[in-house]
N, C-alpha and C. Protein backbone atom coordinates (compact mmCIF):
# COMPACT_ATOMS: atom_id res chain seq x y z
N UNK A 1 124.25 108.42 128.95
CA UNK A 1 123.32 107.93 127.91
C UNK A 1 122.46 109.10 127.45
N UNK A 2 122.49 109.45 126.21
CA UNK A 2 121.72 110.66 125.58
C UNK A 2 120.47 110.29 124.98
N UNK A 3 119.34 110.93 125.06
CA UNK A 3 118.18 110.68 124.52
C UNK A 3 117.70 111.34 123.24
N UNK A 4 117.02 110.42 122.48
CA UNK A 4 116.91 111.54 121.23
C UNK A 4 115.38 111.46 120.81
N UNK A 5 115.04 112.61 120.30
CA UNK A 5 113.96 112.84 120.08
C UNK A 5 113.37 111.90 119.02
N UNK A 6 112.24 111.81 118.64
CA UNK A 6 112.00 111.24 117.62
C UNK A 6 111.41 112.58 116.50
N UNK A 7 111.98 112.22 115.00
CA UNK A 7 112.04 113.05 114.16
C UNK A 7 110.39 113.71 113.73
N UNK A 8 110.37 115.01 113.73
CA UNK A 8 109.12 115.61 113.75
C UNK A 8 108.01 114.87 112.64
N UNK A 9 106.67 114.69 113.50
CA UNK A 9 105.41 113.59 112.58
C UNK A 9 105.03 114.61 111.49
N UNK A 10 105.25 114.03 110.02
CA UNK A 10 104.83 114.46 109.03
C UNK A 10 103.59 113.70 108.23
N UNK A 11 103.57 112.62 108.79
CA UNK A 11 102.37 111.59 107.94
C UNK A 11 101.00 111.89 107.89
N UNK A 12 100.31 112.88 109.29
CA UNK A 12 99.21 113.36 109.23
C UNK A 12 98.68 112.25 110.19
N UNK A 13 99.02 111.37 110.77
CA UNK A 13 98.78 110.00 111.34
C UNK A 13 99.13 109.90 113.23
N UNK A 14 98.32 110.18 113.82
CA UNK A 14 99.05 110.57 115.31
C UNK A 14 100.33 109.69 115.78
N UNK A 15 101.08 110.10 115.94
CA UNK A 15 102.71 109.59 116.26
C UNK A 15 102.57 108.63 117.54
N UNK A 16 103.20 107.20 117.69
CA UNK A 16 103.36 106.55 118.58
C UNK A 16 104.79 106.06 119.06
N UNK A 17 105.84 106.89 118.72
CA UNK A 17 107.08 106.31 118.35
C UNK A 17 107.83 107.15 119.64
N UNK A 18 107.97 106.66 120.74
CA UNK A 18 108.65 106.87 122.12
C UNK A 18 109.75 107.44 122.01
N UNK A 19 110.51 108.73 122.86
CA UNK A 19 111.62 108.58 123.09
C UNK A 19 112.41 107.31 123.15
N UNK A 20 113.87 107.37 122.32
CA UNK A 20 114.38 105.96 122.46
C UNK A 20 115.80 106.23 123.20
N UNK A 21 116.38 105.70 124.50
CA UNK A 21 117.53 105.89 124.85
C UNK A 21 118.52 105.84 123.51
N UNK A 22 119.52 106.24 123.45
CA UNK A 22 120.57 105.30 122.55
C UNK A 22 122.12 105.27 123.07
N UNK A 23 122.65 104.24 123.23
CA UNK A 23 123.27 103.95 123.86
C UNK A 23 125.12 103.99 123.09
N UNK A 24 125.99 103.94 123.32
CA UNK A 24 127.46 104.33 122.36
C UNK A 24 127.29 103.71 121.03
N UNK A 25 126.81 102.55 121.48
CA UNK A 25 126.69 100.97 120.16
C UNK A 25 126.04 101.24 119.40
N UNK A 26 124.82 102.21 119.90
CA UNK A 26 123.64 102.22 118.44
C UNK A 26 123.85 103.45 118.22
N UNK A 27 124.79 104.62 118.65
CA UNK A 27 125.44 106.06 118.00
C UNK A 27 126.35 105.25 116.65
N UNK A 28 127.25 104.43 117.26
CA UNK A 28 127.68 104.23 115.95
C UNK A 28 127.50 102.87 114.84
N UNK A 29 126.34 102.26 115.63
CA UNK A 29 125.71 101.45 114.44
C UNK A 29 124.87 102.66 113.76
N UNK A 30 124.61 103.70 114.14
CA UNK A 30 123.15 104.42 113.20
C UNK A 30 124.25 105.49 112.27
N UNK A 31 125.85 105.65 112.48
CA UNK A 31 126.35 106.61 111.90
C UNK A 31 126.91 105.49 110.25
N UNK A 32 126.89 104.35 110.51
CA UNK A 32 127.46 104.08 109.47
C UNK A 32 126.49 104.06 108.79
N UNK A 33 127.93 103.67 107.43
CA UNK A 33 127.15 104.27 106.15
C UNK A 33 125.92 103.76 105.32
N UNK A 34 125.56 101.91 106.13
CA UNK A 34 124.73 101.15 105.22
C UNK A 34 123.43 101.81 106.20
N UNK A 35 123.27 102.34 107.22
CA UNK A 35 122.27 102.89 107.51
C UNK A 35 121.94 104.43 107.47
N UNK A 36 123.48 105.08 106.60
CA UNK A 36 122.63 106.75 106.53
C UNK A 36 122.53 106.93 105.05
N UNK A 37 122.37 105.63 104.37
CA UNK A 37 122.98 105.56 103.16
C UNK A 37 121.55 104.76 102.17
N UNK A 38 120.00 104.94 102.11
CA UNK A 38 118.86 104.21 101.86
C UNK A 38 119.25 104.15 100.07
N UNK A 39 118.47 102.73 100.37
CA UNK A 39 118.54 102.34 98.66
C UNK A 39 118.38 102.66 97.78
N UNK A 40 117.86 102.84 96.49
CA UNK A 40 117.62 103.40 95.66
C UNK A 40 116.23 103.42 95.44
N UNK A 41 115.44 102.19 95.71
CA UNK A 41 113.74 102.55 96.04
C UNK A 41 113.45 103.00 97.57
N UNK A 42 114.09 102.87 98.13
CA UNK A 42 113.65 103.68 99.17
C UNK A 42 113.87 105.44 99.12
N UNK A 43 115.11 105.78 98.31
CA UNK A 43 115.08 107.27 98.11
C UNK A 43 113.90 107.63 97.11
N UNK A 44 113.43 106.54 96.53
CA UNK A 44 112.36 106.61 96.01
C UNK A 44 111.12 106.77 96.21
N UNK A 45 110.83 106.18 96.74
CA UNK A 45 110.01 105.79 97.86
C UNK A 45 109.25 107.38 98.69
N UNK A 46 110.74 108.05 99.19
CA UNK A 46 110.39 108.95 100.28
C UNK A 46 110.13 110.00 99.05
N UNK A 47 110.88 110.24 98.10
CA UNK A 47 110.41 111.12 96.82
C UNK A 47 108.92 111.08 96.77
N UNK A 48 108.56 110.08 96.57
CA UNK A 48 106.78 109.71 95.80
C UNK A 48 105.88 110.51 96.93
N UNK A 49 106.11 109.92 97.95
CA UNK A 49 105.46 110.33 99.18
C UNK A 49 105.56 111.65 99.43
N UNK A 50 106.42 112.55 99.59
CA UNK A 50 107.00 113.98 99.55
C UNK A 50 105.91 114.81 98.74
N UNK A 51 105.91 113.75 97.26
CA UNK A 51 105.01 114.50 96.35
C UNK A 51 103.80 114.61 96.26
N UNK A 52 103.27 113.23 96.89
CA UNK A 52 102.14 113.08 97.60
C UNK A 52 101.53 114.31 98.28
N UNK A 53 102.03 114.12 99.24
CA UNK A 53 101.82 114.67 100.79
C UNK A 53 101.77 116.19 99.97
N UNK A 54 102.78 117.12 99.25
CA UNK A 54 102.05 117.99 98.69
C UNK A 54 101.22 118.22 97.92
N UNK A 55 100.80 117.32 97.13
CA UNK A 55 99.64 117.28 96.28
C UNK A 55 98.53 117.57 97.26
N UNK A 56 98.24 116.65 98.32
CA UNK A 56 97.46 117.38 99.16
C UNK A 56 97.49 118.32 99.98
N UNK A 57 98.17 119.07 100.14
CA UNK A 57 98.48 120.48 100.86
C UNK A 57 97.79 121.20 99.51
N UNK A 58 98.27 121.24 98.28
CA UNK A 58 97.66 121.77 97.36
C UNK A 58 96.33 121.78 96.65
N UNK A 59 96.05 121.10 97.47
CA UNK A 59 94.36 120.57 96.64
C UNK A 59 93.31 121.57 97.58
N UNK A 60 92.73 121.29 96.86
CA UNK A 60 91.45 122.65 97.37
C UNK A 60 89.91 122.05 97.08
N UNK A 61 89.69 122.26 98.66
CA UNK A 61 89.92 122.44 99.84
C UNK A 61 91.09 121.46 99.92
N UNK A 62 92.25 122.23 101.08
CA UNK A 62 93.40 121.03 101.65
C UNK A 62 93.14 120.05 101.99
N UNK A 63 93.88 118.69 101.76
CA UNK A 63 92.99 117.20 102.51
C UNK A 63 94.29 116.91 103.18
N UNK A 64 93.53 116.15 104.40
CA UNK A 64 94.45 115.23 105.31
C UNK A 64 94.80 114.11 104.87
N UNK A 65 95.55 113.55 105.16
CA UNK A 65 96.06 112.25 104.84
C UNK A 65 94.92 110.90 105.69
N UNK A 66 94.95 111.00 106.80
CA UNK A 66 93.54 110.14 107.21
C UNK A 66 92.37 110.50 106.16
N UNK A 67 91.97 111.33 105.77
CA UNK A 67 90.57 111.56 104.97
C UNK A 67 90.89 111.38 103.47
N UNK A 68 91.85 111.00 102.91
CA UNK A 68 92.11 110.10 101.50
C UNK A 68 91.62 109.17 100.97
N UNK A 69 90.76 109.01 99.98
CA UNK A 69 90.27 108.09 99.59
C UNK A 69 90.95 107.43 98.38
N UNK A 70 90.37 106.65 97.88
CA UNK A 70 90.93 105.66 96.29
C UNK A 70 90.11 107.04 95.42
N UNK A 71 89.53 107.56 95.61
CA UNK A 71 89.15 108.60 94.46
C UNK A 71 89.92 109.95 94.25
N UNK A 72 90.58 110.35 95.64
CA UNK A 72 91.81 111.15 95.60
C UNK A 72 93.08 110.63 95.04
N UNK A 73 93.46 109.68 94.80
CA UNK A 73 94.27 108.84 94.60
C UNK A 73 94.33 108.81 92.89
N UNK A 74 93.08 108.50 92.30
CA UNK A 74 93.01 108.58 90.78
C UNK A 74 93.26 109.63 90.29
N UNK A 75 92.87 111.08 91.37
CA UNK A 75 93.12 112.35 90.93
C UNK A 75 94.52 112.59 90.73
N UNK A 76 95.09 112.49 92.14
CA UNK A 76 96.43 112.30 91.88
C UNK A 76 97.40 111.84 90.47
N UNK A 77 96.78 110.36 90.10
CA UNK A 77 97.23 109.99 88.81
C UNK A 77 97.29 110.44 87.52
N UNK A 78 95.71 111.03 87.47
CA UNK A 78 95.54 111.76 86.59
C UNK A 78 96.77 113.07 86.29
N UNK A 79 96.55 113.73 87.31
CA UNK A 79 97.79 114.84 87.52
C UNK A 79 98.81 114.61 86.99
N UNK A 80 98.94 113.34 87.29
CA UNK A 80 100.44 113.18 86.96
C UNK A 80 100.61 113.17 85.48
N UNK A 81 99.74 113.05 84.20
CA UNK A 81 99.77 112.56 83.27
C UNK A 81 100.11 113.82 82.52
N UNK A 82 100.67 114.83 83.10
CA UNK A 82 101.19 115.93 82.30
C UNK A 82 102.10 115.90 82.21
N UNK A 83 102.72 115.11 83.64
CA UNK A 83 104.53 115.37 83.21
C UNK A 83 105.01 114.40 82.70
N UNK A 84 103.80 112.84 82.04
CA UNK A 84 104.01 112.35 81.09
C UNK A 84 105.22 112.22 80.33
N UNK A 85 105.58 111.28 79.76
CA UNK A 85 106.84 110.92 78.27
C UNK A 85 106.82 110.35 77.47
N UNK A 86 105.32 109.06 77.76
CA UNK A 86 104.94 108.15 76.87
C UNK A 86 103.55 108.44 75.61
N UNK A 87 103.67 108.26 74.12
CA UNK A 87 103.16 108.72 73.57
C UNK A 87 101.62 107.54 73.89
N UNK A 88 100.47 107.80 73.65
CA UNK A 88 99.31 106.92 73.74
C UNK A 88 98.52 107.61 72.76
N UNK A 89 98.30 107.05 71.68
CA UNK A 89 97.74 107.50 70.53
C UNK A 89 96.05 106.95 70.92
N UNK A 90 95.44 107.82 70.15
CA UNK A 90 94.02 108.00 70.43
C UNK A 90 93.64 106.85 69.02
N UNK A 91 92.39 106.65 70.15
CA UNK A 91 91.57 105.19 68.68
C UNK A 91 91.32 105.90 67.21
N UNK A 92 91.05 107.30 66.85
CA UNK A 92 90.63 107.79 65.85
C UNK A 92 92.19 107.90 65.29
N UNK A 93 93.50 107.99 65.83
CA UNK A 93 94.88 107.91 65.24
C UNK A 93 94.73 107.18 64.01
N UNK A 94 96.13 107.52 62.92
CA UNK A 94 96.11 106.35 62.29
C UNK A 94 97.10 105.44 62.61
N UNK A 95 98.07 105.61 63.70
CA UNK A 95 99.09 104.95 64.39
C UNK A 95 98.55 104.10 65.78
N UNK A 96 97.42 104.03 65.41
CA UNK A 96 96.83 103.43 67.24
C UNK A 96 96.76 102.15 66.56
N UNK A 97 97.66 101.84 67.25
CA UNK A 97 98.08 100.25 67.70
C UNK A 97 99.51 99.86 66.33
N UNK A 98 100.37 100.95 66.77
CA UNK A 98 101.62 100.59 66.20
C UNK A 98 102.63 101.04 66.76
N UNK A 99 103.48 99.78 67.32
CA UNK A 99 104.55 100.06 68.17
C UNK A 99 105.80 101.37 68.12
N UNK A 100 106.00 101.21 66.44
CA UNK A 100 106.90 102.02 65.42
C UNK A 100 106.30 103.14 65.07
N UNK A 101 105.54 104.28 64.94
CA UNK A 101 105.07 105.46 63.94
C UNK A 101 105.87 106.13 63.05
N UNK A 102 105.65 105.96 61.73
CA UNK A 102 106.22 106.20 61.13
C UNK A 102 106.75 107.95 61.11
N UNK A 103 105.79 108.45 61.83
CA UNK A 103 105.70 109.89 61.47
C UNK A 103 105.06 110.15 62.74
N UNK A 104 105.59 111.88 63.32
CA UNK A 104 104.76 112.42 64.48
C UNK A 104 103.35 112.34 64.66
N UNK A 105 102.60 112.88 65.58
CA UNK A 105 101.41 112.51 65.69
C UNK A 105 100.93 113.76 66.94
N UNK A 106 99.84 114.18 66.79
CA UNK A 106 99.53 115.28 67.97
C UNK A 106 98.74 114.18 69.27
N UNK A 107 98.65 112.96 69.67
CA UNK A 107 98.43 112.56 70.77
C UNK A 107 99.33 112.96 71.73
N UNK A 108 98.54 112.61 72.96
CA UNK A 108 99.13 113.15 73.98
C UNK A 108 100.09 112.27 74.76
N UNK A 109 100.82 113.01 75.12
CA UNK A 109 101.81 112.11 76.22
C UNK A 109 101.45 111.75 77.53
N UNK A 110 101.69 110.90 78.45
CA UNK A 110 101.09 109.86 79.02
C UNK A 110 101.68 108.97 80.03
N UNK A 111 101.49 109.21 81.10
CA UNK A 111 102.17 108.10 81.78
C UNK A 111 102.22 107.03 81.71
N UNK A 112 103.54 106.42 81.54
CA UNK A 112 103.41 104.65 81.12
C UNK A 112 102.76 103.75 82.18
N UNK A 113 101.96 103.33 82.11
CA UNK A 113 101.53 101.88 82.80
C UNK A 113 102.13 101.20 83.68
N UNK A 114 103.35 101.16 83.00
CA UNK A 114 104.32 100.31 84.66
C UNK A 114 104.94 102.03 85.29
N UNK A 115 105.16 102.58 84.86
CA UNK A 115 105.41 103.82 85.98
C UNK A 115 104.34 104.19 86.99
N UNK A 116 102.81 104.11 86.39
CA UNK A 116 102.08 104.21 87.60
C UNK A 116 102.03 103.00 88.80
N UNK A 117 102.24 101.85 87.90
CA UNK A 117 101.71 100.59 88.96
C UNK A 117 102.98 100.64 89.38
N UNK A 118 104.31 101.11 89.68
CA UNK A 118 105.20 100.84 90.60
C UNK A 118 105.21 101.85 90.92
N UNK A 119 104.75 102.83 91.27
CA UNK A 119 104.19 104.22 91.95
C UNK A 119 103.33 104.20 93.05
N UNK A 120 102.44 103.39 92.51
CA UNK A 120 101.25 102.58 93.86
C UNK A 120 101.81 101.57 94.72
N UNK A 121 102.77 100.96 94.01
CA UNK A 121 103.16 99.86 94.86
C UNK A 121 104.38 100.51 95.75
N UNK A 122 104.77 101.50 95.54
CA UNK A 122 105.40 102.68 96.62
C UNK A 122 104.43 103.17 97.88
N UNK A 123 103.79 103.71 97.31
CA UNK A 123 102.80 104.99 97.80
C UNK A 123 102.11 103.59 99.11
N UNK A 124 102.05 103.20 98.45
CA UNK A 124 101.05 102.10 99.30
C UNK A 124 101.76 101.42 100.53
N UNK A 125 103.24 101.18 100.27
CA UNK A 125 104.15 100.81 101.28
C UNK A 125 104.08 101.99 101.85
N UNK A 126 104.54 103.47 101.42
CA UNK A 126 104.57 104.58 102.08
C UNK A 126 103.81 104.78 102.94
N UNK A 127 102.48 104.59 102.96
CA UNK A 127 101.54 104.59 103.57
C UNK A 127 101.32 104.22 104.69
N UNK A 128 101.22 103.01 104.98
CA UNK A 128 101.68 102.05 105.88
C UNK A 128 102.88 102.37 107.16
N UNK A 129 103.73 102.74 106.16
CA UNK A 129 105.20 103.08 107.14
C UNK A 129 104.76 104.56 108.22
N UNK A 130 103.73 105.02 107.33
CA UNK A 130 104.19 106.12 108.11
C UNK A 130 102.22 106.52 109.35
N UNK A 131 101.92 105.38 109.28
CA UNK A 131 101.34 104.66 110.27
C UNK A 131 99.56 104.75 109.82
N UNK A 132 99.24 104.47 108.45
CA UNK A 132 98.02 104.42 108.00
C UNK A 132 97.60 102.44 108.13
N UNK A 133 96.37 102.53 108.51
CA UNK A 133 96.53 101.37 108.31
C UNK A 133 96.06 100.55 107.21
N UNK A 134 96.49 99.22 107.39
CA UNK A 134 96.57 98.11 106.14
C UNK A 134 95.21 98.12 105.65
N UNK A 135 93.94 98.35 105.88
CA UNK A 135 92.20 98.14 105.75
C UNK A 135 91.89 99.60 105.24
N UNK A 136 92.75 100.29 105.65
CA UNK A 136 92.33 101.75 105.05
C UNK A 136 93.46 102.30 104.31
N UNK A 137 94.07 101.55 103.41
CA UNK A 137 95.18 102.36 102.49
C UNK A 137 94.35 102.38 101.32
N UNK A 138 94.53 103.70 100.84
CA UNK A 138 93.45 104.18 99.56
C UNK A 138 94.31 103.71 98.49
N UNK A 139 95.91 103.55 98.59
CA UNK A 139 96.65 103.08 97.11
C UNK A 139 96.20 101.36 96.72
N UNK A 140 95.50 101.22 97.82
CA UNK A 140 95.08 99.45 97.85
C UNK A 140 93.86 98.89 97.17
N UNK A 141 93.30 100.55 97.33
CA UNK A 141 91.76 100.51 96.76
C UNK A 141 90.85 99.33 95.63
N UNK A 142 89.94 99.23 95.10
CA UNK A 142 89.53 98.56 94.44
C UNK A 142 89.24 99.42 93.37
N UNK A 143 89.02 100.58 93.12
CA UNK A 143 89.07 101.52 92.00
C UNK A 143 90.60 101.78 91.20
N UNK A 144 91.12 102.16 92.08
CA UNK A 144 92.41 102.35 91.77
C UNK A 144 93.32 100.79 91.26
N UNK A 145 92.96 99.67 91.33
CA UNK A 145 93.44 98.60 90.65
C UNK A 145 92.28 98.39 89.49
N UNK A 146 91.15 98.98 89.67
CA UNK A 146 90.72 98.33 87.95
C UNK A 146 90.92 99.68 87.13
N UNK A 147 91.53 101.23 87.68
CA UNK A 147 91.77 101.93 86.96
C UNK A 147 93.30 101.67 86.04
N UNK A 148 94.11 100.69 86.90
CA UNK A 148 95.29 100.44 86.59
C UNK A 148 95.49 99.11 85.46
N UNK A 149 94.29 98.64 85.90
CA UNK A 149 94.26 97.46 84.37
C UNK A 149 93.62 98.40 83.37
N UNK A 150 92.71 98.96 83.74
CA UNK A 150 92.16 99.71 82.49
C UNK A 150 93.17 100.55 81.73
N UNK A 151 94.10 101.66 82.29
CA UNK A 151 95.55 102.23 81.62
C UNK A 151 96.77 100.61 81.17
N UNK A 152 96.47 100.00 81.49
CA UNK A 152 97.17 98.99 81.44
C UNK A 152 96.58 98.40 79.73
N UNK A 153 95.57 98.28 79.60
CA UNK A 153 94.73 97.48 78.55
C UNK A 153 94.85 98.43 77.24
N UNK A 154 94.57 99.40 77.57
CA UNK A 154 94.15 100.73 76.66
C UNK A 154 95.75 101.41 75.94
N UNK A 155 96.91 101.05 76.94
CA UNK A 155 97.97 101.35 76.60
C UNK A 155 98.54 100.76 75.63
N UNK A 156 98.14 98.97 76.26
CA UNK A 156 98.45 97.92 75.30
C UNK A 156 98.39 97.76 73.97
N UNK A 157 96.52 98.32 73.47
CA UNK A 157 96.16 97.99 72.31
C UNK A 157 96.81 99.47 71.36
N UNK A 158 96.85 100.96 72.16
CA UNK A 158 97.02 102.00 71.46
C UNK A 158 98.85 101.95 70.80
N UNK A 159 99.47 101.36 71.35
CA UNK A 159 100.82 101.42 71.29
C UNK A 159 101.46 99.84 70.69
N UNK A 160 99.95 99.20 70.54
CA UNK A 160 101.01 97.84 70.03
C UNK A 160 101.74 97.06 70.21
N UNK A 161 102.00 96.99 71.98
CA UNK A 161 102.63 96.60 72.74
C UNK A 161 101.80 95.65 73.94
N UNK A 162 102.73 94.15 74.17
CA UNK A 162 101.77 93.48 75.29
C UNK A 162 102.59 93.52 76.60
N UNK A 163 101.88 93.49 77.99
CA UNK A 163 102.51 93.32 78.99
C UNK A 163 102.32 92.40 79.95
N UNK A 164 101.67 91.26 78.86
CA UNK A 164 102.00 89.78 79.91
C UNK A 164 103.46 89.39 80.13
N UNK A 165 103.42 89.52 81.12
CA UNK A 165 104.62 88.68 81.42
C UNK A 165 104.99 87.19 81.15
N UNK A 166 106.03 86.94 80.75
CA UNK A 166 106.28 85.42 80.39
C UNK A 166 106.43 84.18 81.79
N UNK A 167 106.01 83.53 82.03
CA UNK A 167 105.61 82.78 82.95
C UNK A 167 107.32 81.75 83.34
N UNK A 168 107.82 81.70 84.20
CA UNK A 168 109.21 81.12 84.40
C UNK A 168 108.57 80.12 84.90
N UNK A 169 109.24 78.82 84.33
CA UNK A 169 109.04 77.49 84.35
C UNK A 169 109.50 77.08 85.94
N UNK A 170 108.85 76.58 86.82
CA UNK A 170 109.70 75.95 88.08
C UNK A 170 110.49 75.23 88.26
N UNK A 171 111.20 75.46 88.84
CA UNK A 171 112.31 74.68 89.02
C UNK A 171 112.46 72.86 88.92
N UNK A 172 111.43 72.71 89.24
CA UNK A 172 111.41 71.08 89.37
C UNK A 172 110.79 70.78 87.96
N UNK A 173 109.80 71.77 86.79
CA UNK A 173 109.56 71.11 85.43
C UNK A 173 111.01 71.03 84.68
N UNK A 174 112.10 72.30 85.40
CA UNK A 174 112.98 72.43 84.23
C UNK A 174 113.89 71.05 84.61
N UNK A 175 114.13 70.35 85.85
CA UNK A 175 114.60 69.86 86.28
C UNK A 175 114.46 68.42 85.65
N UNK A 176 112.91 68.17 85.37
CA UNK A 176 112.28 66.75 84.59
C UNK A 176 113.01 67.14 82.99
N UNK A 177 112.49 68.22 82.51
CA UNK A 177 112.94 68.68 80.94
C UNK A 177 114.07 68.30 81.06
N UNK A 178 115.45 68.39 81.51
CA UNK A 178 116.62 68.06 81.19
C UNK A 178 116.88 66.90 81.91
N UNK A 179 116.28 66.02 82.56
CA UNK A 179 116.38 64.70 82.74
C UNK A 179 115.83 63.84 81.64
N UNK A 180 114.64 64.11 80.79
CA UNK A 180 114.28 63.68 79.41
C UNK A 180 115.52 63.98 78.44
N UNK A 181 115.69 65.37 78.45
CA UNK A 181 116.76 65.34 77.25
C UNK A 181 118.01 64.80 77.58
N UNK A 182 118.81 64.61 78.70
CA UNK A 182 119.53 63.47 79.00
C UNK A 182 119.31 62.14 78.68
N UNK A 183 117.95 61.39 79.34
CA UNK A 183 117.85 60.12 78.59
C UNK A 183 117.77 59.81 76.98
N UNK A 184 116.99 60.73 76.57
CA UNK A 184 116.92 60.94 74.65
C UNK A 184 118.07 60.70 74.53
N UNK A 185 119.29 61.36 75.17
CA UNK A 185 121.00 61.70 74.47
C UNK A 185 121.30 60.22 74.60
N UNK A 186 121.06 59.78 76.00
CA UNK A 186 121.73 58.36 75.64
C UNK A 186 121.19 57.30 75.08
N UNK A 187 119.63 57.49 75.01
CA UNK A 187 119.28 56.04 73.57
C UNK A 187 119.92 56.50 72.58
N UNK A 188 119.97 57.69 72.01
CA UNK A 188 120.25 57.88 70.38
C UNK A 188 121.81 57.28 70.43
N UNK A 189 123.05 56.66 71.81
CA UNK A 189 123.73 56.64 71.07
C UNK A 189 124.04 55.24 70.77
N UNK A 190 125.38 55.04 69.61
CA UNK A 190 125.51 53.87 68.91
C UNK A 190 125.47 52.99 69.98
N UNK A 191 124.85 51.67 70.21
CA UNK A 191 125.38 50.41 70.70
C UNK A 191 126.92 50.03 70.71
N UNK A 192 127.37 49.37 71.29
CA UNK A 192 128.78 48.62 70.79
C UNK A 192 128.40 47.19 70.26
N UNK A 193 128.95 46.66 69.24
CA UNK A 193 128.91 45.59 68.29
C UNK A 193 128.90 44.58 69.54
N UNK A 194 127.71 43.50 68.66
CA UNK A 194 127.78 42.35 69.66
C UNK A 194 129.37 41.46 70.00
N UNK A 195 129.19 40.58 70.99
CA UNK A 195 130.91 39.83 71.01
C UNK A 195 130.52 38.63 69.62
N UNK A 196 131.57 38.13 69.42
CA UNK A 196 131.28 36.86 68.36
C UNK A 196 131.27 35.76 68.91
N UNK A 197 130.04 35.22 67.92
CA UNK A 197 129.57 33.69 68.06
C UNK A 197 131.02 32.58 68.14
N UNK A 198 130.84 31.28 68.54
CA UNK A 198 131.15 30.43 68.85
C UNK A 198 131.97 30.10 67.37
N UNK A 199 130.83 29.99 66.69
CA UNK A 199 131.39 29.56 64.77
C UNK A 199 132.94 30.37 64.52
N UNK A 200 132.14 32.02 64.48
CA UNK A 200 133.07 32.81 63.81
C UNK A 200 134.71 32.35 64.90
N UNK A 201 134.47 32.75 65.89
CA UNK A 201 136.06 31.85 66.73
C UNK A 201 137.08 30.83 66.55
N UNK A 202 136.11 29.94 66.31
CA UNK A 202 136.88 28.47 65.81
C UNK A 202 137.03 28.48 63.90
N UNK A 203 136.20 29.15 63.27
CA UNK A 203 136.99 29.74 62.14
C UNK A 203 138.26 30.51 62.19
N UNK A 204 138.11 31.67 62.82
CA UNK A 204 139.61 32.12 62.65
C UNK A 204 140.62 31.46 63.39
N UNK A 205 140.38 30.62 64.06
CA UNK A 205 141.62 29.66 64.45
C UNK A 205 142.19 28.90 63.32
């Protein structure tokens, strides 16, 4: 039975994760491919974090990952808004608040709104995984969610575009709705003609 190390701590978070025996069964449950093989948000996932984690190596003074706040976090965002793709026209524009522009415009480009909020909703799992805890995750913050409605709001009105989501009916209203339009179908249809009276009978005899 061979022992394996556990893979060197990068999270900044003191490591609790034991030598684990592993035994023939879990050599080759861990070689196949649905486990060396992570999803597509999870390669994601470890991307965001990667970029993270150097953002703060790069920041000056260097910060730890325990000493992160929701205000490092906005910085972060901000940052990001260079490598931007989305146009967000400024209120003095004459294209602010039109989906279409007819013509270029020198506003700046911009990170879209749902690229940041499914960025946080990464970072924030990331977080977690790699052993921060749930009361102190800064992507959870309370700044950092009204900074995200605020890019959220501001995006909305500059670009002409809404991002309520449409509300899916439950299962049991849609369920009544087409039990109504079933009964409707069958009043509307024809009756069958009454049988004939007694009279009309002994006439055609």
């Amino acid at each position: 039975m061979d022992l394996v190390s556990p893979p060197p701590n990068t999270s900044g978070f003191p490591s609790s994760s034991p030598t684990v025996p592993t035994t023939p069964t879990a050599r080759a449950s861990s070689s196949s491919p649905s486990a060396t093989t992570p999803s597509r948000y999870e390669s994601q996932k470890r991307r965001d974090w990667n970029t993270f984690c150097q953002y703060l190596r790069n920041h000056r003074p260097p910060l730890s990952l325990p000493m992160c706040s929701g205000a490092h976090v906005l910085e972060f965002l901000r940052y990001l808004d260079q490598f931007g793709k989305t146009k967000v026209h400024n209120q003095n524009c004459p294209f602010f608040g039109l989906p279409n522009p007819p013509a270029p415009c020198p506003c700046p480009l911009r990170q879209a709104w749902g690229s940041l909020d499914a960025l946080i909703g990464r970072l924030r799992a990331a977080y977690e995984e790699h052993g921060g805890r749930p009361e102190a995750n800064p992507f959870g913050a309370r700044a950092v969610r009204i900074f995200l409605r605020e890019v959220r709001d501001f995006q909305a009105k500059a670009r002409g575009v809404s991002y309520d989501k449409k509300r899916k009916r439950p299962k049991q209203q849609q369920q009544q709705q087409q039990q109504k339009v079933t009964l409707n179908d069958n009043n509307n249809v024809t009756p069958p003609p009454p049988p004939p009276s007694d009279h009309q009978s002994a006439a055609n005899e």
